[in-house]
C-alpha atoms as a PDB file:
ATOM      1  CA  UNK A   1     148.586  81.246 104.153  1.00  0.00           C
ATOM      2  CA  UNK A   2     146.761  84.377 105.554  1.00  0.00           C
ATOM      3  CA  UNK A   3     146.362  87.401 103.608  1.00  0.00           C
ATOM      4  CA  UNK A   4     146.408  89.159 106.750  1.00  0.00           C
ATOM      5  CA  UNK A   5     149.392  91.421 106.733  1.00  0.00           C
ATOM      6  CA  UNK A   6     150.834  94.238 108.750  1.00  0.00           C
ATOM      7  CA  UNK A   7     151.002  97.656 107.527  1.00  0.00           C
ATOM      8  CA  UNK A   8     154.878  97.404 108.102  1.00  0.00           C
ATOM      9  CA  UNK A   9     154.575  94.370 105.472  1.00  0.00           C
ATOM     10  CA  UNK A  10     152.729  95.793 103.557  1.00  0.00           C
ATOM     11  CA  UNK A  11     155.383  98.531 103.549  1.00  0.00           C
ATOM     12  CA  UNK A  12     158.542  96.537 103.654  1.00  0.00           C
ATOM     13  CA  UNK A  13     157.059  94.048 100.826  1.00  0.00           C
ATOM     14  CA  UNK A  14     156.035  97.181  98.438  1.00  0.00           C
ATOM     15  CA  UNK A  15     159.300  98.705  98.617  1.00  0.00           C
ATOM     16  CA  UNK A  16     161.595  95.729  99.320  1.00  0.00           C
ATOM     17  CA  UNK A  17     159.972  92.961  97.910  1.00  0.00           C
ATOM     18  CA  UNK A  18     159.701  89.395  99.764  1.00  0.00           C
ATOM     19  CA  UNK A  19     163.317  88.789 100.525  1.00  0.00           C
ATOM     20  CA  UNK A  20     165.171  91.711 101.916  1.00  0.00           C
ATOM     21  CA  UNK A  21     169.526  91.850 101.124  1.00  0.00           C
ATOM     22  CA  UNK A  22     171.430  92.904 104.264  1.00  0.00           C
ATOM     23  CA  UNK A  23     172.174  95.917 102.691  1.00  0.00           C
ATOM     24  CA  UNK A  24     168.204  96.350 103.032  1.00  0.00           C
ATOM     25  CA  UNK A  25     167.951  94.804 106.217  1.00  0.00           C
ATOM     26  CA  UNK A  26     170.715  97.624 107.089  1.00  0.00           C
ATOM     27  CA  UNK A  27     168.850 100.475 105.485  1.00  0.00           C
ATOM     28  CA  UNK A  28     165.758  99.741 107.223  1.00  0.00           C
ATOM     29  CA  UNK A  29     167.498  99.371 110.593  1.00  0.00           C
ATOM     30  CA  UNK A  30     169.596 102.591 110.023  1.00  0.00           C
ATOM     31  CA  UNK A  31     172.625 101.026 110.896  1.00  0.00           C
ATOM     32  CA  UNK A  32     175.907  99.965 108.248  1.00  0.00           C
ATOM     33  CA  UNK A  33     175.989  96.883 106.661  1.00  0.00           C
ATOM     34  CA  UNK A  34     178.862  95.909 108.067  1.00  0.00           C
ATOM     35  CA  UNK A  35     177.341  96.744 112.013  1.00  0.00           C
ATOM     36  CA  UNK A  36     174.535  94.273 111.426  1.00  0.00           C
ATOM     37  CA  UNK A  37     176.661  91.524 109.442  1.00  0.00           C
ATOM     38  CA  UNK A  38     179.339  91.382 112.396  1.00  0.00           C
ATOM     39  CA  UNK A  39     176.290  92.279 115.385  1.00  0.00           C
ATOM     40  CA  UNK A  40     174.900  88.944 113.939  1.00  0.00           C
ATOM     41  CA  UNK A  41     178.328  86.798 114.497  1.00  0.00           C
ATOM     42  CA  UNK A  42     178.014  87.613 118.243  1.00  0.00           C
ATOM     43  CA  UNK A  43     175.948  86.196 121.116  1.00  0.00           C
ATOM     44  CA  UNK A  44     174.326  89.362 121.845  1.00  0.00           C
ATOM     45  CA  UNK A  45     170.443  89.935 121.776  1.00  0.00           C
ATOM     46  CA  UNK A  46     170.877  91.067 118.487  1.00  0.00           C
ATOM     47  CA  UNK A  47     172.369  88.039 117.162  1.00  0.00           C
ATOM     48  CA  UNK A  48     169.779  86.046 119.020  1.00  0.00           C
ATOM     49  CA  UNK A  49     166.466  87.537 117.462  1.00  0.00           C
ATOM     50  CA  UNK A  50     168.036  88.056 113.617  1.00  0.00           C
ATOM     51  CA  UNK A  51     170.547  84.924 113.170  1.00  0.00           C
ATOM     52  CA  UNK A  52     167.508  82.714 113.191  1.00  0.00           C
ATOM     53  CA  UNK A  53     165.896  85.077 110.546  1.00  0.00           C
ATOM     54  CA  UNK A  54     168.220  84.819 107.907  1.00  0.00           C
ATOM     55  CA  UNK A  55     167.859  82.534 104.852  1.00  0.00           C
ATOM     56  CA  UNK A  56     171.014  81.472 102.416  1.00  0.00           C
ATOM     57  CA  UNK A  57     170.755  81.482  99.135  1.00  0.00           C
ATOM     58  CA  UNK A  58     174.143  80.667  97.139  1.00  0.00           C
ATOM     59  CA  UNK A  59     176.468  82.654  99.225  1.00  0.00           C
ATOM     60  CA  UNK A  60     174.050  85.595  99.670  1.00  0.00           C
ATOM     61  CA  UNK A  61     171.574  86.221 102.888  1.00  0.00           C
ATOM     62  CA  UNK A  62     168.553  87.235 102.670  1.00  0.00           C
ATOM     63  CA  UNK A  63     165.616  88.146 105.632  1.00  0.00           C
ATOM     64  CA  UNK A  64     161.812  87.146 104.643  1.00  0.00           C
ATOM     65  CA  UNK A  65     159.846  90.490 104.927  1.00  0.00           C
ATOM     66  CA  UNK A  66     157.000  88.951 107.253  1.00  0.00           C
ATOM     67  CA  UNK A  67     160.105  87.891 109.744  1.00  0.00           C
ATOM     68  CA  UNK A  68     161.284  91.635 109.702  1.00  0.00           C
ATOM     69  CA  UNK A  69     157.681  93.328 110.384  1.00  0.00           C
ATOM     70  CA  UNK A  70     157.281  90.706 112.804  1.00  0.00           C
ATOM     71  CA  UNK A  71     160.692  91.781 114.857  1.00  0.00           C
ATOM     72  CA  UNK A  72     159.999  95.700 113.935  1.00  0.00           C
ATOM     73  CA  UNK A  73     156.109  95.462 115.312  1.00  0.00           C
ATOM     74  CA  UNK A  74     157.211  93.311 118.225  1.00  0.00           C
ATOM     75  CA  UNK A  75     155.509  90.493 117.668  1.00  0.00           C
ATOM     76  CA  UNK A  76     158.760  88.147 117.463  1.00  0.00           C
END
């Protein structure tokens, strides 16, 4: 593992921590929790580029921080 990380990492890991809720995920997308749970149930771009992102744990989802700087800088 590198210990190269984007600023936006950086950022999203000092406030967020490594896993990021969807009620984060929403917050830092400035859209409602409920647009980004139901964008993701679609087959729209949207769906396409976070679906893959999410990770299950019990009944809760949660989005790796690196995965979210990585779709926020572009590089994804």
């Amino acid at each position: 593992m590198t210990d190269e990380r984007s600023k936006t990492e950086e950022q999203l890991i000092e406030r967020y921590g490594i896993l990021l809720s969807l009620d984060e995920l929403s917050a830092v997308l400035k859209r409602s929790r409920d647009g980004v749970r139901v964008a993701m149930l679609g087959g729209s771009e949207f769906a396409r580029t976070w679906g893959p992102l999410k990770r299950k744990i019990g009944r809760r989802v949660y989005f790796r921080a690196s995965d979210v700087a990585q779709v926020i800088d572009g590089n994804h």
